[in-house]
C-alpha atoms as a PDB file:
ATOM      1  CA  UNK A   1      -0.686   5.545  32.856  1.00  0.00           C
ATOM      2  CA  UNK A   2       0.816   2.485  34.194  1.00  0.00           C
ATOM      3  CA  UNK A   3       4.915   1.772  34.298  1.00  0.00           C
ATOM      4  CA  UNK A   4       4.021  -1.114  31.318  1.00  0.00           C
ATOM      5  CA  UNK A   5       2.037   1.015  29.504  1.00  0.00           C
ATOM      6  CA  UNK A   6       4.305   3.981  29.722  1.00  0.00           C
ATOM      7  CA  UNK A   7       6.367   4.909  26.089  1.00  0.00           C
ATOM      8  CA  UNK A   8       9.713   3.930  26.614  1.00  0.00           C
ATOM      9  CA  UNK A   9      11.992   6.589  25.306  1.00  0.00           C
ATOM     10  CA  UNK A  10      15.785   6.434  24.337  1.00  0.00           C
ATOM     11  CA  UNK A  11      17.421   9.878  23.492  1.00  0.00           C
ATOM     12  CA  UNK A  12      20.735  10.047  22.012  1.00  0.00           C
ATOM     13  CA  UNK A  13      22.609  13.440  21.645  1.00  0.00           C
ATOM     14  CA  UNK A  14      24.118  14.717  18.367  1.00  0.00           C
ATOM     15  CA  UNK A  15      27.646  13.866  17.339  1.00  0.00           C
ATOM     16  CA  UNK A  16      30.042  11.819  18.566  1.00  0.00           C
ATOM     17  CA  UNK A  17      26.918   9.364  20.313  1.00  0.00           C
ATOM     18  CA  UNK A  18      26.742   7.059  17.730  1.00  0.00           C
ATOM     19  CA  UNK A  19      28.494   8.278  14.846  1.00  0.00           C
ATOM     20  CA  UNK A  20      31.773  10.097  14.707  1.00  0.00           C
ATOM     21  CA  UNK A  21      30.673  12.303  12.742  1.00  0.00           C
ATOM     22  CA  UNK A  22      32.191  15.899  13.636  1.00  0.00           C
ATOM     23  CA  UNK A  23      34.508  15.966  10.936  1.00  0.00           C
ATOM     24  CA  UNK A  24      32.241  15.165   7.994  1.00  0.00           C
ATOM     25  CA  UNK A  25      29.311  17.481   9.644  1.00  0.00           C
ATOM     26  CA  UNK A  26      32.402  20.637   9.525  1.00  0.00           C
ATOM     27  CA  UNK A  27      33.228  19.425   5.820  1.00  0.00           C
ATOM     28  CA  UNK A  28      29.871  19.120   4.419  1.00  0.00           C
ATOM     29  CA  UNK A  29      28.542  22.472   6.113  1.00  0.00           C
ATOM     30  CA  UNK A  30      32.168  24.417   5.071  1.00  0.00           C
ATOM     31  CA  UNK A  31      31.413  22.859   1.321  1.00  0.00           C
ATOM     32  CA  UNK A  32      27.881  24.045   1.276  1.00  0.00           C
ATOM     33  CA  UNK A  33      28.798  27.567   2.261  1.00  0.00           C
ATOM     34  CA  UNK A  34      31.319  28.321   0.555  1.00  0.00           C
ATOM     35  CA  UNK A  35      29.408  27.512  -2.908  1.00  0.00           C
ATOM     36  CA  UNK A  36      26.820  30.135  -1.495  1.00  0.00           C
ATOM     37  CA  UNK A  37      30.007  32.868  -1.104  1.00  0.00           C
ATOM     38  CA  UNK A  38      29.936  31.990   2.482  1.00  0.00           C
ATOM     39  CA  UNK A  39      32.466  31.847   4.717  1.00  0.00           C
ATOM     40  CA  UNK A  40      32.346  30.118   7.921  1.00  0.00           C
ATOM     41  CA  UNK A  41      36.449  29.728   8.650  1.00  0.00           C
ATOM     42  CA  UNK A  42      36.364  33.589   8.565  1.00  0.00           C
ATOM     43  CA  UNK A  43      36.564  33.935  12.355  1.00  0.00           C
ATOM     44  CA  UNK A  44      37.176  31.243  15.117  1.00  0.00           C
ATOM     45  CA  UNK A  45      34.664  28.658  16.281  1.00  0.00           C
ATOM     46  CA  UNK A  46      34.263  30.287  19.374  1.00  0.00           C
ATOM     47  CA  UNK A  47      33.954  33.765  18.515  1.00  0.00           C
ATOM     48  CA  UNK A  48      30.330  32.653  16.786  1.00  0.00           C
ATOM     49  CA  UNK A  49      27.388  33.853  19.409  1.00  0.00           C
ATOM     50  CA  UNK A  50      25.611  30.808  18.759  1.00  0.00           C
ATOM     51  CA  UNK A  51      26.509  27.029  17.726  1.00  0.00           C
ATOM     52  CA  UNK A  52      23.867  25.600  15.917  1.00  0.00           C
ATOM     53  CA  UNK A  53      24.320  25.403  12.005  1.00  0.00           C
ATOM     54  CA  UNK A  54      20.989  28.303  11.606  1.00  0.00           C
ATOM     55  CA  UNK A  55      22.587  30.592  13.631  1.00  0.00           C
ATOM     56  CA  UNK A  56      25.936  29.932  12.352  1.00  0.00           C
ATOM     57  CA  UNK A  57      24.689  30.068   8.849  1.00  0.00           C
ATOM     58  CA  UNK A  58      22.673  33.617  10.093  1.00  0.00           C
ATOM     59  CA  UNK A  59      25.782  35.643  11.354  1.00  0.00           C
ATOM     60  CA  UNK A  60      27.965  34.483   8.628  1.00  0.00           C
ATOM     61  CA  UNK A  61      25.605  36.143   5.968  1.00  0.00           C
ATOM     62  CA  UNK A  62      24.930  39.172   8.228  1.00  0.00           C
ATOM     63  CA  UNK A  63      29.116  39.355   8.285  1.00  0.00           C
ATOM     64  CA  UNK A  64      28.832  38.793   4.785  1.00  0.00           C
ATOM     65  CA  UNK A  65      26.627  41.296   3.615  1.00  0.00           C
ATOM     66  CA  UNK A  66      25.576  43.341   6.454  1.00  0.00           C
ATOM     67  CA  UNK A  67      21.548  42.114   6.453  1.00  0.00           C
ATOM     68  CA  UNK A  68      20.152  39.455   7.931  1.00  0.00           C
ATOM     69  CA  UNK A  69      19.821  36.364   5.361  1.00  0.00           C
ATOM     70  CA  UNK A  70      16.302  35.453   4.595  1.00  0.00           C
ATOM     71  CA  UNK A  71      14.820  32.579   6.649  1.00  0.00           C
ATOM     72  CA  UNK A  72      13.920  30.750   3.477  1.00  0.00           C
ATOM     73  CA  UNK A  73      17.456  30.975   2.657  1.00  0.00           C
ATOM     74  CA  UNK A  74      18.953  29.781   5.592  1.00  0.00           C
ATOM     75  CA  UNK A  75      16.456  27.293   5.147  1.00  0.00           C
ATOM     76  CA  UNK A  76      17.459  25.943   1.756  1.00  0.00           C
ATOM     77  CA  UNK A  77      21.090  25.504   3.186  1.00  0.00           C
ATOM     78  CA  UNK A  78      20.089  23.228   5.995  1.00  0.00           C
ATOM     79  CA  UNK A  79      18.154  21.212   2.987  1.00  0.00           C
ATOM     80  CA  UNK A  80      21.328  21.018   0.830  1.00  0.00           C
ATOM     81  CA  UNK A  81      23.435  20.482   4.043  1.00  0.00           C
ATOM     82  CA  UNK A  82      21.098  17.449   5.654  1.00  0.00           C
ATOM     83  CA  UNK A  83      21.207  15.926   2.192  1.00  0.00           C
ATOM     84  CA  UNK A  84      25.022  15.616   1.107  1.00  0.00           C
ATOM     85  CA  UNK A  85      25.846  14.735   5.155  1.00  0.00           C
ATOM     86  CA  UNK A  86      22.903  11.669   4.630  1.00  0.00           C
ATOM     87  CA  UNK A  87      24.881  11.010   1.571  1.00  0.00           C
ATOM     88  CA  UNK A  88      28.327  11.026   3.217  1.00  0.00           C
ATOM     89  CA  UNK A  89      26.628   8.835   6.247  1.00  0.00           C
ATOM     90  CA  UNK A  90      24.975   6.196   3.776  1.00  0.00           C
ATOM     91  CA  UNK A  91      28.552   6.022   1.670  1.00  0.00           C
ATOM     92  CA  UNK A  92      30.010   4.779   4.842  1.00  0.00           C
ATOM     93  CA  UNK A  93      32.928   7.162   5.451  1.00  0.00           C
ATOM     94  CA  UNK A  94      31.475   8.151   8.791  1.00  0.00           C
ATOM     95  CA  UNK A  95      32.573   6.102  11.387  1.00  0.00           C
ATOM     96  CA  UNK A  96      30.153   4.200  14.283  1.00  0.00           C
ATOM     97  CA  UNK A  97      31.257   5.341  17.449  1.00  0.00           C
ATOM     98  CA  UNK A  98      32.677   1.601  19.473  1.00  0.00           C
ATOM     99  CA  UNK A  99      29.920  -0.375  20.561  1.00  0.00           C
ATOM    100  CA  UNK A 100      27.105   2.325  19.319  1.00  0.00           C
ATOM    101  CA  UNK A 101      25.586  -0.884  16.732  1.00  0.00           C
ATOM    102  CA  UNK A 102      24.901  -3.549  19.939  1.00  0.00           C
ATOM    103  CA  UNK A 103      23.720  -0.662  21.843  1.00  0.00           C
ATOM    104  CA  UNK A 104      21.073  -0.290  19.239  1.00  0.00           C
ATOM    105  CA  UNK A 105      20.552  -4.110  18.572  1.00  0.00           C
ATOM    106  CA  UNK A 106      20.375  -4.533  22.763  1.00  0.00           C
ATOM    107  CA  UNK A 107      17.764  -1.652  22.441  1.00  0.00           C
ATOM    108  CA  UNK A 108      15.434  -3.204  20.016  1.00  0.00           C
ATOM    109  CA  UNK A 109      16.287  -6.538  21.387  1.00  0.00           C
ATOM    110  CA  UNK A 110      14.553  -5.535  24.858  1.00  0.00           C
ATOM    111  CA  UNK A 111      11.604  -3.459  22.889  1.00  0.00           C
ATOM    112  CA  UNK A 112      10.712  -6.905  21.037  1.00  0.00           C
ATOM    113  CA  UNK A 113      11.061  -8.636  24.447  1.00  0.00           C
ATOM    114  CA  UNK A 114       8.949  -6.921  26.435  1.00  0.00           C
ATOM    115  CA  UNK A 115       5.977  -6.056  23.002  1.00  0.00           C
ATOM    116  CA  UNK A 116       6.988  -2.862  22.037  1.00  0.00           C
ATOM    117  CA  UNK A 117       8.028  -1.985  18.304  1.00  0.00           C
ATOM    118  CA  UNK A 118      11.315  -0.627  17.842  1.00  0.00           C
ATOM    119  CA  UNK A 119      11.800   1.698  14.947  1.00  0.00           C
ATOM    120  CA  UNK A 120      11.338  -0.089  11.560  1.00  0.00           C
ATOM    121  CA  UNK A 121       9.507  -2.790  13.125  1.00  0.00           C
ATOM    122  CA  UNK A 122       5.919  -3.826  13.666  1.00  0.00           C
ATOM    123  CA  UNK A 123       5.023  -4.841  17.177  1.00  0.00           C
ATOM    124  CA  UNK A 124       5.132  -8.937  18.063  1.00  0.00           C
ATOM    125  CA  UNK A 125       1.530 -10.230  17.615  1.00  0.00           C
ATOM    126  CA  UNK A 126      -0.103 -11.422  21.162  1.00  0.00           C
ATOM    127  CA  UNK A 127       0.214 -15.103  21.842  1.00  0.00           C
ATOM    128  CA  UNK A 128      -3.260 -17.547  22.121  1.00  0.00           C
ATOM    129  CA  UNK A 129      -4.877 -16.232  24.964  1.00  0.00           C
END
């Protein structure tokens, strides 16, 4: 594989890279708990083994009730969580992070440029041979 036919890949990290989102992600995933008789406030941040929401979600119920939760249940949470945080995104009451919009624009600017497709888009056809 050639340099110009290599993928060109762009990762971004989770919050705080484009969004500034932290806030709403603690809300939404204290909110969906709680209506599930979970509470994640019970014990410091830090005092969690793990960080990411699953495991979170895991030792919470296993403080809880003293079993590990099902996997479908933990499950059904994330589903319930990744939909009211899209809906909190797609209200607008997260906030971009400064400059993360051009970033993106600049990004899909230089994909067009050079033939690839960003996201969303459909490839620039080939000019007359």
């Amino acid at each position: 594989m050639t340099r110009e036919s290599a993928p060109t890949l762009v990762i971004f990290d989770i919050d705080g890279t484009l969004l500034d989102s932290a806030a709403t992600h603690d809300r939404v995933a204290i909110d969906v708990l709680a209506r599930h008789g979970l509470d994640v406030l019970a014990k410091p941040w830090e005092a969690y083994r793990a960080f990411t929401d699953s495991a979170v979600t895991g030792e919470v119920y296993q403080d809880t009730h003293g079993v590990p939760a099902d996997p479908e249940f933990i499950a059904e949470l994330e589903r319930l969580y990744d939909k009211e945080f899209d809906t909190h995104v797609a209200s607008g009451v997260v906030d971009e992070i400064a400059g993360a919009r051009n970033l993106l624009a600049e990004l899909a600017d230089r994909m067009t440029r050079t033939g690839r497709s960003p996201p969303g888009r459909s490839a620039p056809s080939p000019g007359p041979s």
